[in-house]
PDB file of N, CA and C in Angstrom:
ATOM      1  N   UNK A   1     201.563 -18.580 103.799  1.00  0.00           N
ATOM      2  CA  UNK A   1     202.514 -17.551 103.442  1.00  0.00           C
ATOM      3  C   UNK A   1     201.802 -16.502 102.586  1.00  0.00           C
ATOM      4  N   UNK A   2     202.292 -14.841 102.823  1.00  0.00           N
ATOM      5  CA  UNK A   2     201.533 -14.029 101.933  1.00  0.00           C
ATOM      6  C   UNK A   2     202.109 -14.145 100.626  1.00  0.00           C
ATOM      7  N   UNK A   3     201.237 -13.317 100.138  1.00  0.00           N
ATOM      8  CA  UNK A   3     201.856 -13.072  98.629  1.00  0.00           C
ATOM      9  C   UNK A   3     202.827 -12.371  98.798  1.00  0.00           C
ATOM     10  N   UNK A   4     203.233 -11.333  99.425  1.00  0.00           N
ATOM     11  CA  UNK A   4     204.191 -10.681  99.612  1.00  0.00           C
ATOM     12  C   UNK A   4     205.352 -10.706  99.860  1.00  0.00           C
ATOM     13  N   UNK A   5     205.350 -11.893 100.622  1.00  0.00           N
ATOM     14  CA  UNK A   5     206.423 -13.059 101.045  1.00  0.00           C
ATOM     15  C   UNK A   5     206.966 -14.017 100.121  1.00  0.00           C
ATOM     16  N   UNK A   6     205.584 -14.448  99.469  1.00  0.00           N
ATOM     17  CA  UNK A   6     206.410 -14.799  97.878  1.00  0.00           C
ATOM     18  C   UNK A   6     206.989 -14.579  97.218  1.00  0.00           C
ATOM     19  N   UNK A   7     206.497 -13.049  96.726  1.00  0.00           N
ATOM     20  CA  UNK A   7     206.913 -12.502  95.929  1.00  0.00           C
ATOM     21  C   UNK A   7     208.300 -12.028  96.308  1.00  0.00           C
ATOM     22  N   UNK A   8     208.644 -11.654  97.461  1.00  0.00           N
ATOM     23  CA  UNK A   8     209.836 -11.755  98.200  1.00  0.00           C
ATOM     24  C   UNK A   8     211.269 -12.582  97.764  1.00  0.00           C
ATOM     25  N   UNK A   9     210.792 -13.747  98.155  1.00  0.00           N
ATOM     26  CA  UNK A   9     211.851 -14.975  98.003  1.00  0.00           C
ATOM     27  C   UNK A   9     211.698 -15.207  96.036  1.00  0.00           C
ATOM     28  N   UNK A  10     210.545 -15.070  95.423  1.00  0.00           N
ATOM     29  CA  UNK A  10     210.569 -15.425  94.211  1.00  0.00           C
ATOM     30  C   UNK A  10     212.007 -14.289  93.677  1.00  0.00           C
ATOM     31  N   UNK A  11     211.424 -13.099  93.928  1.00  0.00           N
ATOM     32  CA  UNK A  11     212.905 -12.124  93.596  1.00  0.00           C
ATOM     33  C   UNK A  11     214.532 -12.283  93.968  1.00  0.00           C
ATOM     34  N   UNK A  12     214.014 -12.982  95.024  1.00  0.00           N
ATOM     35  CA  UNK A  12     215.685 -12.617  95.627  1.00  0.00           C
ATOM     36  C   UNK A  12     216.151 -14.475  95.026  1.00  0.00           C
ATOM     37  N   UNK A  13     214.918 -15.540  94.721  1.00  0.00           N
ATOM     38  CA  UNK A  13     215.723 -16.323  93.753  1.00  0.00           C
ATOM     39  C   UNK A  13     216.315 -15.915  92.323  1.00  0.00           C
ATOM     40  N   UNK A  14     215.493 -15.246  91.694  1.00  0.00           N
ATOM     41  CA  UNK A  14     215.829 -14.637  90.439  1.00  0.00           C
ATOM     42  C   UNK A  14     216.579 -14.213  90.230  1.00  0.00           C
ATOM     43  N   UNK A  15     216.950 -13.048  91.207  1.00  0.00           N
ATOM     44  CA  UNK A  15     218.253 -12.381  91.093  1.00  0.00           C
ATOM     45  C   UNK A  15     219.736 -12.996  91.548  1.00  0.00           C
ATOM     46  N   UNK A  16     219.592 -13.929  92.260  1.00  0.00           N
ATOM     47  CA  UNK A  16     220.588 -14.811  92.442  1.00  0.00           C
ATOM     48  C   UNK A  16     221.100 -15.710  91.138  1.00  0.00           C
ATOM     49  N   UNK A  17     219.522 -16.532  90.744  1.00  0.00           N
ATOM     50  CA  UNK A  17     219.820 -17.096  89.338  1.00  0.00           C
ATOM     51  C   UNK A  17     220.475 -16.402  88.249  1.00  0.00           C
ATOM     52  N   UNK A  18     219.837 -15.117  87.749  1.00  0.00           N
ATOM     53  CA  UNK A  18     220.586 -13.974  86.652  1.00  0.00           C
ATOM     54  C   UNK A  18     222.289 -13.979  87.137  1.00  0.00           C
ATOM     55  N   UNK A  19     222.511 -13.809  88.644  1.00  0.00           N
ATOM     56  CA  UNK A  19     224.389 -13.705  88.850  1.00  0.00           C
ATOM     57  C   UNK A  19     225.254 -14.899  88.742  1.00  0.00           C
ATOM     58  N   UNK A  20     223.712 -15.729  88.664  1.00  0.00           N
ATOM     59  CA  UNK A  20     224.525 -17.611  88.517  1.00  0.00           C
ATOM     60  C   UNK A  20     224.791 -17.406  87.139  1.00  0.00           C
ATOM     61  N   UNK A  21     223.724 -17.139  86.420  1.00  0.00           N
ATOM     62  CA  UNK A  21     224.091 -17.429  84.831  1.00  0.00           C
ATOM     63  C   UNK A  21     224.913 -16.601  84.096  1.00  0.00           C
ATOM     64  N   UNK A  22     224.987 -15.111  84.893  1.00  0.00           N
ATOM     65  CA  UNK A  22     226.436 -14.136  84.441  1.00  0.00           C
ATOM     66  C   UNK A  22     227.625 -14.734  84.716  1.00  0.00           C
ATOM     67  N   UNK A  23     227.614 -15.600  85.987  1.00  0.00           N
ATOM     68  CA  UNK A  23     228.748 -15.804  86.637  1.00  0.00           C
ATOM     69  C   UNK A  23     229.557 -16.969  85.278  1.00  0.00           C
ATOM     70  N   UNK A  24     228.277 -17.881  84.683  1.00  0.00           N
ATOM     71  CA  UNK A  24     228.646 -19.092  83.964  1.00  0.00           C
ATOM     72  C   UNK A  24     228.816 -18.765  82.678  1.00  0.00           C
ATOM     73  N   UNK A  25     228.026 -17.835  82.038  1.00  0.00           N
ATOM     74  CA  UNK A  25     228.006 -17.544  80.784  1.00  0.00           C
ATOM     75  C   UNK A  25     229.031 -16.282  80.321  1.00  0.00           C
ATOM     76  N   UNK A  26     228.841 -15.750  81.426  1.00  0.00           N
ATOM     77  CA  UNK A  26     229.932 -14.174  80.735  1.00  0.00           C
ATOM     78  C   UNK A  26     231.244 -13.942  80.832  1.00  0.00           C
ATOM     79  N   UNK A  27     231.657 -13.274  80.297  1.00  0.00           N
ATOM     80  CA  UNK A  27     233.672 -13.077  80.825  1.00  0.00           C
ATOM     81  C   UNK A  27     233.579 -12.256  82.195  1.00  0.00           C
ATOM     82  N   UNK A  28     232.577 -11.903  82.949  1.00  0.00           N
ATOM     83  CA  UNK A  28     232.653 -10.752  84.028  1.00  0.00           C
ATOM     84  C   UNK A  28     231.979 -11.910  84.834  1.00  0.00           C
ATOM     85  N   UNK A  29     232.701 -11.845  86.353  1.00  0.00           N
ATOM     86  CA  UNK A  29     231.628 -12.180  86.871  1.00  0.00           C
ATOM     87  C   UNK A  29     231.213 -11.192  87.990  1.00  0.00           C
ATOM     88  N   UNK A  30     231.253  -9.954  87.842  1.00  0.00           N
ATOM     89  CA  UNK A  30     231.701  -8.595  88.599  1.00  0.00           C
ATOM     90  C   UNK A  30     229.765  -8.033  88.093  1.00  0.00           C
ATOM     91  N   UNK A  31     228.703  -7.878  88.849  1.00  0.00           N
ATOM     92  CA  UNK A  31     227.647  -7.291  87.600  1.00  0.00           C
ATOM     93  C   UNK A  31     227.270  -5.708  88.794  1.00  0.00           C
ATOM     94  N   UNK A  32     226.945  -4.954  87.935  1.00  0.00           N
ATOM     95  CA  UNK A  32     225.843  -3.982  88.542  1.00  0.00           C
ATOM     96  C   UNK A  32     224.574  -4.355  89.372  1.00  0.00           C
ATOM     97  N   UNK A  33     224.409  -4.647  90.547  1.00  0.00           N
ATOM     98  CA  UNK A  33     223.400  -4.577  91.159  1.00  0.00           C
ATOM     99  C   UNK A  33     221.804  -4.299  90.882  1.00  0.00           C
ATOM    100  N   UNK A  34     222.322  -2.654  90.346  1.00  0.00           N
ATOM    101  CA  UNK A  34     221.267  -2.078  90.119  1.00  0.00           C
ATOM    102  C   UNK A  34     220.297  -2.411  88.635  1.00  0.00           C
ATOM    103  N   UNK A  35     221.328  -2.762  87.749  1.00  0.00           N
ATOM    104  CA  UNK A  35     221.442  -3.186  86.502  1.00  0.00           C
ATOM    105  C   UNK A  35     220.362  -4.314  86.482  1.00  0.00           C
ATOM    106  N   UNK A  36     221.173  -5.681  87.650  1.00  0.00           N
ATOM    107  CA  UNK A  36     220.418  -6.604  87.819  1.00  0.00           C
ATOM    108  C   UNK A  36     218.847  -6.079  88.347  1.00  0.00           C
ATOM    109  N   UNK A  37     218.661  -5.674  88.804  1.00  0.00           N
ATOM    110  CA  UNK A  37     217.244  -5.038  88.916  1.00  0.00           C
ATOM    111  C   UNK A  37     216.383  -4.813  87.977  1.00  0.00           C
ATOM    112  N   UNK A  38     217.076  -4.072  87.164  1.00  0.00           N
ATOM    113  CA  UNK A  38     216.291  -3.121  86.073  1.00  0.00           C
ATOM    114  C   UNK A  38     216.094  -4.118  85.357  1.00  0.00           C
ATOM    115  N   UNK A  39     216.953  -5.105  84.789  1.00  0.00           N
ATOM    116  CA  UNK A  39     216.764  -6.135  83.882  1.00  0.00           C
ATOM    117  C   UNK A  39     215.591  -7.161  84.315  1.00  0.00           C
ATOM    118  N   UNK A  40     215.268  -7.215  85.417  1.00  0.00           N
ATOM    119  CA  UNK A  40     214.473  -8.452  86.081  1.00  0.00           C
ATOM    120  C   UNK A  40     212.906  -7.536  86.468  1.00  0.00           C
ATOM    121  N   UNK A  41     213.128  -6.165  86.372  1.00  0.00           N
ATOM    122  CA  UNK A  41     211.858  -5.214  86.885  1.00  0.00           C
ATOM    123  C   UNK A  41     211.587  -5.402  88.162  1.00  0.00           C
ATOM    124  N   UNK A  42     213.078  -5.363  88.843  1.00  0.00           N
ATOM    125  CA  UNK A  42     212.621  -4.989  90.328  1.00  0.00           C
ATOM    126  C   UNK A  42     213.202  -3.508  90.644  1.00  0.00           C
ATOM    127  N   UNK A  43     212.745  -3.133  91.627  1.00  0.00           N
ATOM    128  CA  UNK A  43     213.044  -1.286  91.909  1.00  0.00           C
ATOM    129  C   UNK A  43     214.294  -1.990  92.607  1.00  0.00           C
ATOM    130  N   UNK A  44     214.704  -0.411  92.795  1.00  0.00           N
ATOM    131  CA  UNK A  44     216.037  -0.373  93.195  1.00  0.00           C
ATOM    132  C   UNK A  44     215.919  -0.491  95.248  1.00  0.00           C
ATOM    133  N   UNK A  45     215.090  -0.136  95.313  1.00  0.00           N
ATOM    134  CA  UNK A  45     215.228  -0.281  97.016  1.00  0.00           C
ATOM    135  C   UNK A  45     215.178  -1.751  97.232  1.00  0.00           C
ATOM    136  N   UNK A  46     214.382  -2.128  96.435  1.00  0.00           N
ATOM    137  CA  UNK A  46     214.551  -3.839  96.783  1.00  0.00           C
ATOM    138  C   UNK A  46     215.688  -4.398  96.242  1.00  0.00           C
ATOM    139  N   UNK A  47     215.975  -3.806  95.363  1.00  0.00           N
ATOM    140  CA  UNK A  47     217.373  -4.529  94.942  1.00  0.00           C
ATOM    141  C   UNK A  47     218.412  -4.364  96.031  1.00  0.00           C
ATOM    142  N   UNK A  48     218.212  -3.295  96.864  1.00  0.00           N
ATOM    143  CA  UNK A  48     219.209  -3.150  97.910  1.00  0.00           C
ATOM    144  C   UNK A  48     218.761  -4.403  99.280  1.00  0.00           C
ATOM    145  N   UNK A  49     217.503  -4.387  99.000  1.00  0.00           N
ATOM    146  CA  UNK A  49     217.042  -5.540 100.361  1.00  0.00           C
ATOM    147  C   UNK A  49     217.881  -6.588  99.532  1.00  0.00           C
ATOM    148  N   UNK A  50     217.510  -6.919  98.752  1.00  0.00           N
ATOM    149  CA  UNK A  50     217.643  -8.925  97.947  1.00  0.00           C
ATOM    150  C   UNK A  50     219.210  -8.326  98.219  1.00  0.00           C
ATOM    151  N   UNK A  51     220.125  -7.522  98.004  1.00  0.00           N
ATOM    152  CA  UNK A  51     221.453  -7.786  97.757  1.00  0.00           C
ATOM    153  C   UNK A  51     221.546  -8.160  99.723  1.00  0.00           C
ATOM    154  N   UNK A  52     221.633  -7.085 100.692  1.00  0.00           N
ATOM    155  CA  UNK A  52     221.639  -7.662 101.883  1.00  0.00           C
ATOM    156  C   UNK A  52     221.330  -8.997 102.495  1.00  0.00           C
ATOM    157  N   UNK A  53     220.037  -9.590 101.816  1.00  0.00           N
ATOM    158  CA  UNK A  53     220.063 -10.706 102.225  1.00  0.00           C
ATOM    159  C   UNK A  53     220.448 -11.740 101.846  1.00  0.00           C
ATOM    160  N   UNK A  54     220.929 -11.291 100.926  1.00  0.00           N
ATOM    161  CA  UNK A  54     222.120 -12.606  99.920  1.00  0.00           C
ATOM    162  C   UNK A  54     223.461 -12.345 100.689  1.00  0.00           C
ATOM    163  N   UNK A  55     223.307 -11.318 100.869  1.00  0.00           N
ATOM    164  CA  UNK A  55     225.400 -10.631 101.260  1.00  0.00           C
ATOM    165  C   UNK A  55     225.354 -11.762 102.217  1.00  0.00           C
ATOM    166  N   UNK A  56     224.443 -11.282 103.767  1.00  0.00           N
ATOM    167  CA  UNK A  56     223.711 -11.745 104.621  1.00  0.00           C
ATOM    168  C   UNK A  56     223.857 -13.482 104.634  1.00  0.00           C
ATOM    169  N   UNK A  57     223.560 -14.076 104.045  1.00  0.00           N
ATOM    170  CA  UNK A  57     223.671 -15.668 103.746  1.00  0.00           C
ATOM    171  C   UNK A  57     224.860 -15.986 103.034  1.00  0.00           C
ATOM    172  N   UNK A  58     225.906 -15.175 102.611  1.00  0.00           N
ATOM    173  CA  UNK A  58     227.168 -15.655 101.698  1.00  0.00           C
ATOM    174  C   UNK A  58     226.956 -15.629 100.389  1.00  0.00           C
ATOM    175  N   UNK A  59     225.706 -15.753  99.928  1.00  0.00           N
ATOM    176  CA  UNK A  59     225.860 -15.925  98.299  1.00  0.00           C
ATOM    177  C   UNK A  59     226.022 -14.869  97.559  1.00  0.00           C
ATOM    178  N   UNK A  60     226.587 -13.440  98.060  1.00  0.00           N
ATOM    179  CA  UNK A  60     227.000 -12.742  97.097  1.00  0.00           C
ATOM    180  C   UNK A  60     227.983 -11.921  97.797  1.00  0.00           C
ATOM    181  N   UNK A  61     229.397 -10.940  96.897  1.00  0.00           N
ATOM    182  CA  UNK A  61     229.753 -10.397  97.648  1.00  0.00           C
ATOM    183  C   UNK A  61     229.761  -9.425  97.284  1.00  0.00           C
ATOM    184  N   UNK A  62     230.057  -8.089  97.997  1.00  0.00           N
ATOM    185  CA  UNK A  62     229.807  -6.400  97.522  1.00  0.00           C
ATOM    186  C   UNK A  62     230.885  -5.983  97.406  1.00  0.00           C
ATOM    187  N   UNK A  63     231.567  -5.497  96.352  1.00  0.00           N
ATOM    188  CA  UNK A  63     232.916  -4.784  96.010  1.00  0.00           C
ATOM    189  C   UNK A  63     232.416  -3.528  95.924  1.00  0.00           C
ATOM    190  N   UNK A  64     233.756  -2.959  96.610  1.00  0.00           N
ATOM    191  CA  UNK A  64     233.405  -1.336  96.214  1.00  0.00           C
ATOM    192  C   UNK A  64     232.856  -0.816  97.555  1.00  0.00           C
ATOM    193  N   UNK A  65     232.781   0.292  98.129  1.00  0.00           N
ATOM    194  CA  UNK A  65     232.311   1.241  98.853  1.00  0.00           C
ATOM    195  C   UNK A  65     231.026   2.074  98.785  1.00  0.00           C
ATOM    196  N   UNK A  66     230.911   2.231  97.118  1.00  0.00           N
ATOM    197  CA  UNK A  66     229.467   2.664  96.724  1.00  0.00           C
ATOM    198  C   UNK A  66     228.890   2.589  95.562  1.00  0.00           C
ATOM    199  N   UNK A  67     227.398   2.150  95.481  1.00  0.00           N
ATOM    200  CA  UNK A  67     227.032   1.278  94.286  1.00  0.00           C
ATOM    201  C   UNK A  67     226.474   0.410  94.852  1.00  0.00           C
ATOM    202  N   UNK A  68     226.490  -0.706  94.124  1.00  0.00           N
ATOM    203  CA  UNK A  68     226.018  -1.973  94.142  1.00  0.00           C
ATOM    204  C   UNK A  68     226.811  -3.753  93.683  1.00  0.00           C
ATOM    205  N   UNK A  69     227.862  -2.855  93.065  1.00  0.00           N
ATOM    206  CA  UNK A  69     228.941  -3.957  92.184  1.00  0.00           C
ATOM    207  C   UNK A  69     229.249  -5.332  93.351  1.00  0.00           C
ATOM    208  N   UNK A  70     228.494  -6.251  92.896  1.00  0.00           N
ATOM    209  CA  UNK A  70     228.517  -7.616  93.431  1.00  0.00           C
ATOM    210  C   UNK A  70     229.249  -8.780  92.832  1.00  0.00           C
ATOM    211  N   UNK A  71     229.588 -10.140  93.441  1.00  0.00           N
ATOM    212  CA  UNK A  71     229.318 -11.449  92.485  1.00  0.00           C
ATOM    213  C   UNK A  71     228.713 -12.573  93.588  1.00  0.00           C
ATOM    214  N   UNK A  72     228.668 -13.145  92.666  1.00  0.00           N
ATOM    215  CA  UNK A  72     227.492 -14.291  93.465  1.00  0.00           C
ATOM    216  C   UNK A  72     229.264 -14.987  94.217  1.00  0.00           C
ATOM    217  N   UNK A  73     229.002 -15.737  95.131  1.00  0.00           N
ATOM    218  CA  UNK A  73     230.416 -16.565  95.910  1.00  0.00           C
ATOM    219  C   UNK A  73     229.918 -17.782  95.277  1.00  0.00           C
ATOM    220  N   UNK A  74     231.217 -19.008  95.468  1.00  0.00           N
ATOM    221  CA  UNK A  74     231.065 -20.020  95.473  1.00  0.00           C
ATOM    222  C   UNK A  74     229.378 -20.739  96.316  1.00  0.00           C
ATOM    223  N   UNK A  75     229.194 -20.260  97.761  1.00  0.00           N
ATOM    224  CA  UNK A  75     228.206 -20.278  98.391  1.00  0.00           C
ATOM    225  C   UNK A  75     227.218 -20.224  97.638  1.00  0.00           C
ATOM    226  N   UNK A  76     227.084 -19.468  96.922  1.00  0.00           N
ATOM    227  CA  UNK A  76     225.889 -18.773  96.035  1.00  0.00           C
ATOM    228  C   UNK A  76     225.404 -19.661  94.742  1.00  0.00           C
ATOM    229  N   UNK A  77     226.848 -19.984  94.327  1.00  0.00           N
ATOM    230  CA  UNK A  77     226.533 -20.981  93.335  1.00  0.00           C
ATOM    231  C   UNK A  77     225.808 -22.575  93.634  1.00  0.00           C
ATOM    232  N   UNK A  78     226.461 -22.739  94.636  1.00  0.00           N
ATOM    233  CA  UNK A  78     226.193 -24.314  95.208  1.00  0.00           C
ATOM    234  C   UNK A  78     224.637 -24.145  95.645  1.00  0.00           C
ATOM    235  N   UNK A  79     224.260 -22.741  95.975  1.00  0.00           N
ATOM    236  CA  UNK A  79     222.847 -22.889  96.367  1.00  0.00           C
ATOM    237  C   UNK A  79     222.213 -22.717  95.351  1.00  0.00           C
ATOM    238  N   UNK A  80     222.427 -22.222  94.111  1.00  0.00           N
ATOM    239  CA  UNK A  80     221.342 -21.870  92.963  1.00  0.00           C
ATOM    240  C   UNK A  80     221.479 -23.892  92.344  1.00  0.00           C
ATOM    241  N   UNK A  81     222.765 -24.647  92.339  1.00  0.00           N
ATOM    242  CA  UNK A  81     223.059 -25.779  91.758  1.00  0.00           C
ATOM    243  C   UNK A  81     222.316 -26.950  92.639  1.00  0.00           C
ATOM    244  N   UNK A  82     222.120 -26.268  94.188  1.00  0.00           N
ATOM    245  CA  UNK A  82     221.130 -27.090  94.746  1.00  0.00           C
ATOM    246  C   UNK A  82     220.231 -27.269  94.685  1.00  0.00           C
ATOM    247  N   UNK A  83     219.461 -26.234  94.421  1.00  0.00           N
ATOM    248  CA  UNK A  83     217.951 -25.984  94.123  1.00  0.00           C
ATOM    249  C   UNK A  83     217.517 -25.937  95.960  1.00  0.00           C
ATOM    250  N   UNK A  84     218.515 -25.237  96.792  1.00  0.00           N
ATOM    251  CA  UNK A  84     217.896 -25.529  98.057  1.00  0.00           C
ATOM    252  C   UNK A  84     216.887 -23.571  98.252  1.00  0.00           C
ATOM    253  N   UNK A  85     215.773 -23.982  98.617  1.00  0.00           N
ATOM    254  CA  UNK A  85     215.028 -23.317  99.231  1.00  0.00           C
ATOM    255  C   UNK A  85     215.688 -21.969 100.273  1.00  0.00           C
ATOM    256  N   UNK A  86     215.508 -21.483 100.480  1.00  0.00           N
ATOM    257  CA  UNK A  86     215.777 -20.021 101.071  1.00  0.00           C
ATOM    258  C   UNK A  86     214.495 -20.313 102.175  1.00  0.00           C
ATOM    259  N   UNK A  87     215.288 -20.462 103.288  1.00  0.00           N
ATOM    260  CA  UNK A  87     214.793 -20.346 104.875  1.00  0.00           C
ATOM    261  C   UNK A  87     213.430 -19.639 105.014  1.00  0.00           C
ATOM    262  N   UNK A  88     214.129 -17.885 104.646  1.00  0.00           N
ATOM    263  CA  UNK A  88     213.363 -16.373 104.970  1.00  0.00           C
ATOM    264  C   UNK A  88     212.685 -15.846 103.985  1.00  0.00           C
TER     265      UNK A  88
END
């Protein structure tokens, strides 16, 4: 596998994990997308890939029409609580 590919799936775990632990720790479980990005130092175009391919698999959902305003689903949770691997 490249690095690139790593680095890939390493992000789009991260950013899943950060909406697990908003989802558990905060009164919102509603977050900025983009937000989540900036906080983790990923750009924003990728933040738009990692959100698709989460939408994409169930573990997150997109409110709103424009933006980024997500939450992780039940789906989403059970996979960060699984520790299961990401396929792609």
């Amino acid at each position: 596998m490249s690095d690139a590919v790593r680095a890939r799936r390493e992000n789009r775990r991260r950013f899943l994990d950060y909406l697990y632990r908003c989802s558990e720790e905060e009164a919102t479980e509603y977050r900025d997308g983009y937000e989540v990005a900036d906080e983790l130092g990923i750009s924003r175009q990728d933040a738009e890939r990692i959100v698709r391919y989460l939408e994409d698999h169930g573990y997150v959902l997109k409110t709103g029409r424009t933006g980024l305003v997500l939450r992780i689903t039940a789906a989403g949770i059970d996979h960060v609580e699984g520790g299961v691997e990401d396929e792609g």
